[in-house]
Protein backbone atom coordinates (compact mmCIF):
# COMPACT_ATOMS: atom_id res chain seq x y z
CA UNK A 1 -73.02 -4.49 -27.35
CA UNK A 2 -75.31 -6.71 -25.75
CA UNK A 3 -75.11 -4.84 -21.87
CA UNK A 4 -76.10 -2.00 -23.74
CA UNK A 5 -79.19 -3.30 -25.48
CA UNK A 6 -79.72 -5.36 -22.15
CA UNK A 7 -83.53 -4.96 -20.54
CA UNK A 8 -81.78 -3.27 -17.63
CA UNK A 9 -80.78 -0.15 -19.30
CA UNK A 10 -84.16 0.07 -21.32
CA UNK A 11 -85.90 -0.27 -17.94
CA UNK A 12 -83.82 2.11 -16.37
CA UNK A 13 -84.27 5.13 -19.07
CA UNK A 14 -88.31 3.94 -19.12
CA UNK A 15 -88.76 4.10 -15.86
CA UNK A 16 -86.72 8.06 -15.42
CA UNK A 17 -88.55 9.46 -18.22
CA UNK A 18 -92.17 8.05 -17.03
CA UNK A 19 -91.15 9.77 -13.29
CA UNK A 20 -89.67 12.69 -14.98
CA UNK A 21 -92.48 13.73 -17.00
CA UNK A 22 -95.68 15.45 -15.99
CA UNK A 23 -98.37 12.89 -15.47
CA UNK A 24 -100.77 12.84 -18.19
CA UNK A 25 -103.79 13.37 -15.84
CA UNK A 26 -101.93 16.95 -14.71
CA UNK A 27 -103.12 20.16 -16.04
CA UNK A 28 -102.95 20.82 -18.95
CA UNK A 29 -103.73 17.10 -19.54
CA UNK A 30 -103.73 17.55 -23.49
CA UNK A 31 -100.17 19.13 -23.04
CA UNK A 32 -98.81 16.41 -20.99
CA UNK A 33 -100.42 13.74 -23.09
CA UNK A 34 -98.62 14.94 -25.99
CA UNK A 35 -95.36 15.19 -24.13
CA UNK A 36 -95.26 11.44 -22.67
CA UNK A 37 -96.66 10.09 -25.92
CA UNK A 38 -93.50 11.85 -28.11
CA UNK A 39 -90.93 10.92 -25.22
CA UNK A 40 -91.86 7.47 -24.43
CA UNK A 41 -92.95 6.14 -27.90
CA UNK A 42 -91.01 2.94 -28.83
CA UNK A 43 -87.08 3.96 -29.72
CA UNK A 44 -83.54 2.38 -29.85
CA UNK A 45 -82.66 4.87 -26.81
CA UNK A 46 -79.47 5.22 -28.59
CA UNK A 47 -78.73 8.24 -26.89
CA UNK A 48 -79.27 7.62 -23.54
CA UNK A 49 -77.39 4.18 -23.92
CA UNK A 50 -74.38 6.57 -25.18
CA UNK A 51 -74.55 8.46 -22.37
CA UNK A 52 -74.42 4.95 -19.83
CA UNK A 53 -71.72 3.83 -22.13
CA UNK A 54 -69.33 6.72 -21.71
CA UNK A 55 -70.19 6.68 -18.05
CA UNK A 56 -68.90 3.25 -17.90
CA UNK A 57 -65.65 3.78 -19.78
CA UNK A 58 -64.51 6.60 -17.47
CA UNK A 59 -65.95 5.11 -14.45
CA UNK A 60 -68.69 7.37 -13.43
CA UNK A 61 -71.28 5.85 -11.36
CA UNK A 62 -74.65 6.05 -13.37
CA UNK A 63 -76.15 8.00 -10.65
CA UNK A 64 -74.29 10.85 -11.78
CA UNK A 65 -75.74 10.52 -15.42
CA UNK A 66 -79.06 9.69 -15.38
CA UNK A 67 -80.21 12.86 -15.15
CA UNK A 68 -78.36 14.00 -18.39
CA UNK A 69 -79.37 10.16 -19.96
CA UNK A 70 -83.16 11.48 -19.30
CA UNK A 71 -82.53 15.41 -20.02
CA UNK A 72 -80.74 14.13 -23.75
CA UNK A 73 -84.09 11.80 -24.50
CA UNK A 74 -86.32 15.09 -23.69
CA UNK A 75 -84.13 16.62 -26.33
CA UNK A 76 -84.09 14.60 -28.72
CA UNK A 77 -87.95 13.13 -28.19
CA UNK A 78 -88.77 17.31 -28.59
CA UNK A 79 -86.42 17.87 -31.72
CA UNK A 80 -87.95 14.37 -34.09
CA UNK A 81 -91.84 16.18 -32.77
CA UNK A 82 -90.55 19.72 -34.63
CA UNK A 83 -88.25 17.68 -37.39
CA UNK A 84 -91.37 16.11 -38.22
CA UNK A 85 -93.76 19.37 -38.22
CA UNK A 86 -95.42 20.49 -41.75
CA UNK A 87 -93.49 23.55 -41.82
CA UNK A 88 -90.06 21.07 -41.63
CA UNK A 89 -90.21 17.79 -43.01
CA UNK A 90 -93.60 17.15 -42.86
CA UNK A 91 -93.67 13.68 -41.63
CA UNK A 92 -96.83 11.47 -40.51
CA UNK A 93 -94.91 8.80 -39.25
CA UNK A 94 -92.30 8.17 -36.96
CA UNK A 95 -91.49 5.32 -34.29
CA UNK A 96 -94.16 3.42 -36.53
CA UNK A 97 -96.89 5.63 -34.89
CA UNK A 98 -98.57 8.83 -36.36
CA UNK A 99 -96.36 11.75 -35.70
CA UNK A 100 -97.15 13.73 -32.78
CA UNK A 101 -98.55 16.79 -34.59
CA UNK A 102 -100.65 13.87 -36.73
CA UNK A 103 -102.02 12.06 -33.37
CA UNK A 104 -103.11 15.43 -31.41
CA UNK A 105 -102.57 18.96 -33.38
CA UNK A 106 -100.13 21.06 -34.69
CA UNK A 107 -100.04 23.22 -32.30
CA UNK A 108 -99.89 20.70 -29.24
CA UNK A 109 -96.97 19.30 -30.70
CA UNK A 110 -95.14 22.70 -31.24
CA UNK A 111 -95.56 23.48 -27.77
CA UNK A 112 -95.02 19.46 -26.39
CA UNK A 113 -92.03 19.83 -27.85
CA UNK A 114 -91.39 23.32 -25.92
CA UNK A 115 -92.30 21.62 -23.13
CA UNK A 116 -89.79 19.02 -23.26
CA UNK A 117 -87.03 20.68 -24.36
CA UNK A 118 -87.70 23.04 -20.96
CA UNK A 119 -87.76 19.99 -19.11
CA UNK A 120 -84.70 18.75 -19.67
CA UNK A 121 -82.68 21.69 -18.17
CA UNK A 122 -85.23 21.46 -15.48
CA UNK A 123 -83.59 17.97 -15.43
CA UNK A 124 -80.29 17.91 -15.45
CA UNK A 125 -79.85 21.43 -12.89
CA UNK A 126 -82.44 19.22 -10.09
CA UNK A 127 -81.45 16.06 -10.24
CA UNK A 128 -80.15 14.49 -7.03
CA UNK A 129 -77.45 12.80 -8.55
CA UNK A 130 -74.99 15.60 -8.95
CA UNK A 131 -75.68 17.09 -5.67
CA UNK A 132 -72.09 17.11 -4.31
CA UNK A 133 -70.56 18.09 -8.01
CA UNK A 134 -71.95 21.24 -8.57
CA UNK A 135 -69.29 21.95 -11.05
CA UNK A 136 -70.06 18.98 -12.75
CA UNK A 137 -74.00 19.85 -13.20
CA UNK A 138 -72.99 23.45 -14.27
CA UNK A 139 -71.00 21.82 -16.97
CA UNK A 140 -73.28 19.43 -18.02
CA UNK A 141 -75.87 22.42 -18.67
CA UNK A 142 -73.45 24.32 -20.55
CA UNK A 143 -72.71 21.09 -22.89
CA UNK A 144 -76.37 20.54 -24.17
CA UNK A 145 -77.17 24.07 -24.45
CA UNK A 146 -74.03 24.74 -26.50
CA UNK A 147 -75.58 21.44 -28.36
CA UNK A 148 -78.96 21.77 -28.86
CA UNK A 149 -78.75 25.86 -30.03
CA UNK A 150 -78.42 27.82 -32.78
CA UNK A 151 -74.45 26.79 -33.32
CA UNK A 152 -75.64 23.29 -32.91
CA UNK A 153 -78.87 21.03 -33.41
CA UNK A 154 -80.84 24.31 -34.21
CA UNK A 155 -78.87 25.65 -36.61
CA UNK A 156 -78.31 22.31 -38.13
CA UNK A 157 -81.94 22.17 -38.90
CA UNK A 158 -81.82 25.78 -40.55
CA UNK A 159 -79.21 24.67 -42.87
CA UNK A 160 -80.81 21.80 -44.22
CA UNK A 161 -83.74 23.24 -44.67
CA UNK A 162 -81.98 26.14 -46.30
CA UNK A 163 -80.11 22.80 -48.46
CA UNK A 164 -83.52 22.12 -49.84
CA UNK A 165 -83.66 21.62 -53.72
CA UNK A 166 -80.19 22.90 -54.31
CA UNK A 167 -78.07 21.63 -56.69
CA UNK A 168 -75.09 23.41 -55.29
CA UNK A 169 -74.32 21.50 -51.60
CA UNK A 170 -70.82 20.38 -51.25
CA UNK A 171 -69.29 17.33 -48.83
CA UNK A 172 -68.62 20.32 -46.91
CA UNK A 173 -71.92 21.71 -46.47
CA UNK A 174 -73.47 18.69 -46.26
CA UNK A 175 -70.90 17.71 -43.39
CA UNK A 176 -71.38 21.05 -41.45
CA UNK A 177 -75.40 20.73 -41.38
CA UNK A 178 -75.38 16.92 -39.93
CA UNK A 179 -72.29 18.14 -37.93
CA UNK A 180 -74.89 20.52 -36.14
CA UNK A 181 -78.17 18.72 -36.90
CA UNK A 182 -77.71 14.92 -35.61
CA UNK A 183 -73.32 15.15 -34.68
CA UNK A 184 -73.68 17.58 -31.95
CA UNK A 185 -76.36 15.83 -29.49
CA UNK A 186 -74.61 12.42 -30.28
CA UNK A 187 -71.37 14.33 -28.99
CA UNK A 188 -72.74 15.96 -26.06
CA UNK A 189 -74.12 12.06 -25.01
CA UNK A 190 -70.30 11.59 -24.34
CA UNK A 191 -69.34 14.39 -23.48
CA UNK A 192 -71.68 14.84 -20.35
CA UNK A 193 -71.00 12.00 -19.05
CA UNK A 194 -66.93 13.39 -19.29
CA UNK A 195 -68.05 16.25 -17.80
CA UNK A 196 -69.14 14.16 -14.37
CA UNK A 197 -65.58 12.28 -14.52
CA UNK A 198 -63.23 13.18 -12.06
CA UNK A 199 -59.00 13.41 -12.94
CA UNK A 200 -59.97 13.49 -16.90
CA UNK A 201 -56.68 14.17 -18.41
CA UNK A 202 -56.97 16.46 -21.72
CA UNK A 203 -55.96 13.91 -24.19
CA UNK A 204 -58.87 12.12 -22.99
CA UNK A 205 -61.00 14.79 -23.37
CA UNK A 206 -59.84 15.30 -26.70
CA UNK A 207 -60.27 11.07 -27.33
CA UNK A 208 -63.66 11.44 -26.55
CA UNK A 209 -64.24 14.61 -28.54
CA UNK A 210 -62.96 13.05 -31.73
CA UNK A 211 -65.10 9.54 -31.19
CA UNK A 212 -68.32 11.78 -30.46
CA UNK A 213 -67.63 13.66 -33.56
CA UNK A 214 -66.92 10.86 -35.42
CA UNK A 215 -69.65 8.48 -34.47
CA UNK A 216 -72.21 11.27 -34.26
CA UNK A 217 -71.52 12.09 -38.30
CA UNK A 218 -71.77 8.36 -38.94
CA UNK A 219 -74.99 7.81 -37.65
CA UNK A 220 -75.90 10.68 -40.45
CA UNK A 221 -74.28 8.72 -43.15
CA UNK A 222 -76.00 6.05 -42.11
CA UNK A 223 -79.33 7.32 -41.92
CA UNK A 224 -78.63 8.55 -45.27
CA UNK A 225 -77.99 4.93 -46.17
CA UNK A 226 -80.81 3.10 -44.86
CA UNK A 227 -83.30 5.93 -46.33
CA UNK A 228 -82.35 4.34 -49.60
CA UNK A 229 -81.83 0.94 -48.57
CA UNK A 230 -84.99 -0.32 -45.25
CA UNK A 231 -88.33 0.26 -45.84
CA UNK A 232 -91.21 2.16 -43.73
CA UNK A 233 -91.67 -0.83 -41.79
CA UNK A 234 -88.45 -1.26 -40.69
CA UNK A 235 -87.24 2.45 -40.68
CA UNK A 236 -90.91 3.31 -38.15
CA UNK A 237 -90.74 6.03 -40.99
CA UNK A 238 -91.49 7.25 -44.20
CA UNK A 239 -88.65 5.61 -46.30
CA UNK A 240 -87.58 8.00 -49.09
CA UNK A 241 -88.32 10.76 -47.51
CA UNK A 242 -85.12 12.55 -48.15
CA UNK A 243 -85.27 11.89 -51.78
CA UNK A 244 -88.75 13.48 -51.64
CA UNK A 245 -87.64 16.67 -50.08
CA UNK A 246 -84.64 16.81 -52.46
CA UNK A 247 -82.22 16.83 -49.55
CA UNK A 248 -79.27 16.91 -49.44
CA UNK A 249 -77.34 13.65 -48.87
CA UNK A 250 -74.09 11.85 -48.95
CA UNK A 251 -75.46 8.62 -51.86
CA UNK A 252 -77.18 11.83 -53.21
CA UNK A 253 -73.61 13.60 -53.60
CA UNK A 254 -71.07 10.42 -53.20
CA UNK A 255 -72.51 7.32 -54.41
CA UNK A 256 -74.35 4.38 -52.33
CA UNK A 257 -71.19 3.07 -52.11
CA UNK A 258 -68.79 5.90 -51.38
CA UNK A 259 -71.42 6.31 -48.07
CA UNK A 260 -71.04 3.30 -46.56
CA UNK A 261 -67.29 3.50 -47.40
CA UNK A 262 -67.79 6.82 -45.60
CA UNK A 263 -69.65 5.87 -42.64
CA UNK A 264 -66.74 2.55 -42.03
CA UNK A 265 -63.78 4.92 -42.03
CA UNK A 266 -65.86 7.61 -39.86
CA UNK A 267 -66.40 4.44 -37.52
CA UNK A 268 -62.90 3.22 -37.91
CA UNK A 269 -61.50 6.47 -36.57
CA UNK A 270 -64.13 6.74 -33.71
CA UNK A 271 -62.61 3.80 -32.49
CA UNK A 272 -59.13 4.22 -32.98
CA UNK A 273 -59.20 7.62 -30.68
CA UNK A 274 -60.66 4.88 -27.97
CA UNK A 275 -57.01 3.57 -27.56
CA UNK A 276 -56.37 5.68 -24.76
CA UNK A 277 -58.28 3.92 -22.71
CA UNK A 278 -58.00 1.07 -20.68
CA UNK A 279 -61.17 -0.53 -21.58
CA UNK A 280 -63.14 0.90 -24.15
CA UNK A 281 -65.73 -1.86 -25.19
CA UNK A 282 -69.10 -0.13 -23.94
CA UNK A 283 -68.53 2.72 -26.40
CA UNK A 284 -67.20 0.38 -29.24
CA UNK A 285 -70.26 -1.30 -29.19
CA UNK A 286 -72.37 1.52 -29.17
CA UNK A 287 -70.36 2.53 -32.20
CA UNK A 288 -70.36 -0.80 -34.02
CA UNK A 289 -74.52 -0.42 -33.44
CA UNK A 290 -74.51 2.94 -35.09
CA UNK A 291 -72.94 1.66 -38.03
CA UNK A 292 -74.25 -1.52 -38.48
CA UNK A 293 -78.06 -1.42 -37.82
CA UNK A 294 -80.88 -1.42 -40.69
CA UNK A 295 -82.98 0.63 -38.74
């Protein structure tokens, strides 16, 4: 776990996303202002560190994923600035910093988060590192549009808003939303990076599908957890917030302790579909980080 929290990999996603984005002197200034300050407030860089992590397993040089390590930040960075928009979940808080839409406007953050959402395909179909594997950058496109869109992150977001106040969400439901909402970027962390391996047999494939599923509806159950459990400081958010919205979650509908039960199995199976590899530790970690953290 520790390579993967290591000040190399934070300085090498820093350094991609300052050069990647627009300078916040270029026109328009307030635009690109509000872009940087939503994509490189302080995070975990979960994501990103996924994305290294799966790299390493399957023996992908990192060269070959940065550009979908950066790309997936953009992403996510642009979907927290519209999660946390007063016509979604109304936030004024996250990363322990105002919310974007609180520190500039509303409408600067709508379109910010336009902006880096665009950027990120920019990213990934440009970047030098996939130069000779244009089959490889085709596929990586295809994975985080298929994740980010209406039959994943978007739709997600429609269907727990639509989850709302309702007293009639089953496990079901609830698993299809997060599924779509928080599983399916998670999952397309690892599965880019598969998408850049060469001689991937399809029961790896499959391996890796079934850990990104896995972990990527953990970290759900876990959010769910520590929204009960941290506080504001720690969280960099409003704690309770889901409680306050009347959403939708698994202590909500299982029990405090039936969700952490939840998220360990979820994690125990993530890792067990590892076994097919050689040496699996980078994403283990990751996964043990998911589960464990209080933030």
């Amino acid at each position: 776990m520790d390579k993967y929290q290591a000040p190399y990999y934070s300085q090498r996603i820093e350094h991609m996303l300052d050069a990647c984005l627009p300078g916040a002197d270029t026109s328009p200034a307030r635009l690109h202002e509000a872009m940087r300050y939503a994509a490189l407030s302080p995070g975990k860089r979960v994501r990103p560190r996924l994305v290294y992590a799966a790299a390493e397993v399957l023996g992908v040089p990192m060269t070959k994923v940065d550009g979908a390590a950066v790309a997936i930040e953009c992403i996510h960075a642009y979907s927290l600035v519209h999660d946390d928009l007063p016509a979604m979940d109304d936030d004024d808080l996250r990363r322990g910093r105002p919310t974007t839409h609180i520190a500039f406007d509303e409408a600067t953050a709508i379109l910010a988060g336009d902006g880096l959402q665009s950027l990120a395909f920019e990213i990934v179909a440009t970047h030098g590192g996939l130069d000779d594997a244009p089959a490889a950058r085709a596929a990586q496109i295809a994975t985080l549009a298929h994740a980010v869109g209406s039959r994943g992150m978007v739709g997600g977001q429609v269907l727990d808003m639509g989850a709302e106040g309702r007293d009639d969400v089953t496990i079901d439901d609830l698993e299809q939303i997060h599924d779509l909402k928080t599983g399916a970027l998670l999952a397309a962390c690892v599965m880019m990076a598969a998408d850049a391996a060469e001689n991937l047999s399809p029961d790896q494939r499959t391996a890796l599908d079934i850990f990104a599923t896995r972990i990527g509806l953990a970290f759900q159950v876990r959010d769910d957890v520590l929204d009960i459990e941290s506080s504001t400081e720690k969280l960099g958010k409003t704690q309770g917030a889901d409680i306050a919205h009347h959403k939708a979650t698994y202590p909500a509908l299982l029990g405090l302790d039936a969700a952490k039960a939840l998220a360990e199995r979820l994690y125990t199976e993530a890792t067990a579909a590892l076994d097919i590899f050689d040496n699996a530790e980078p994403l283990r970690a990751i996964a043990a980080e998911i589960v464990k953290r209080d933030h």
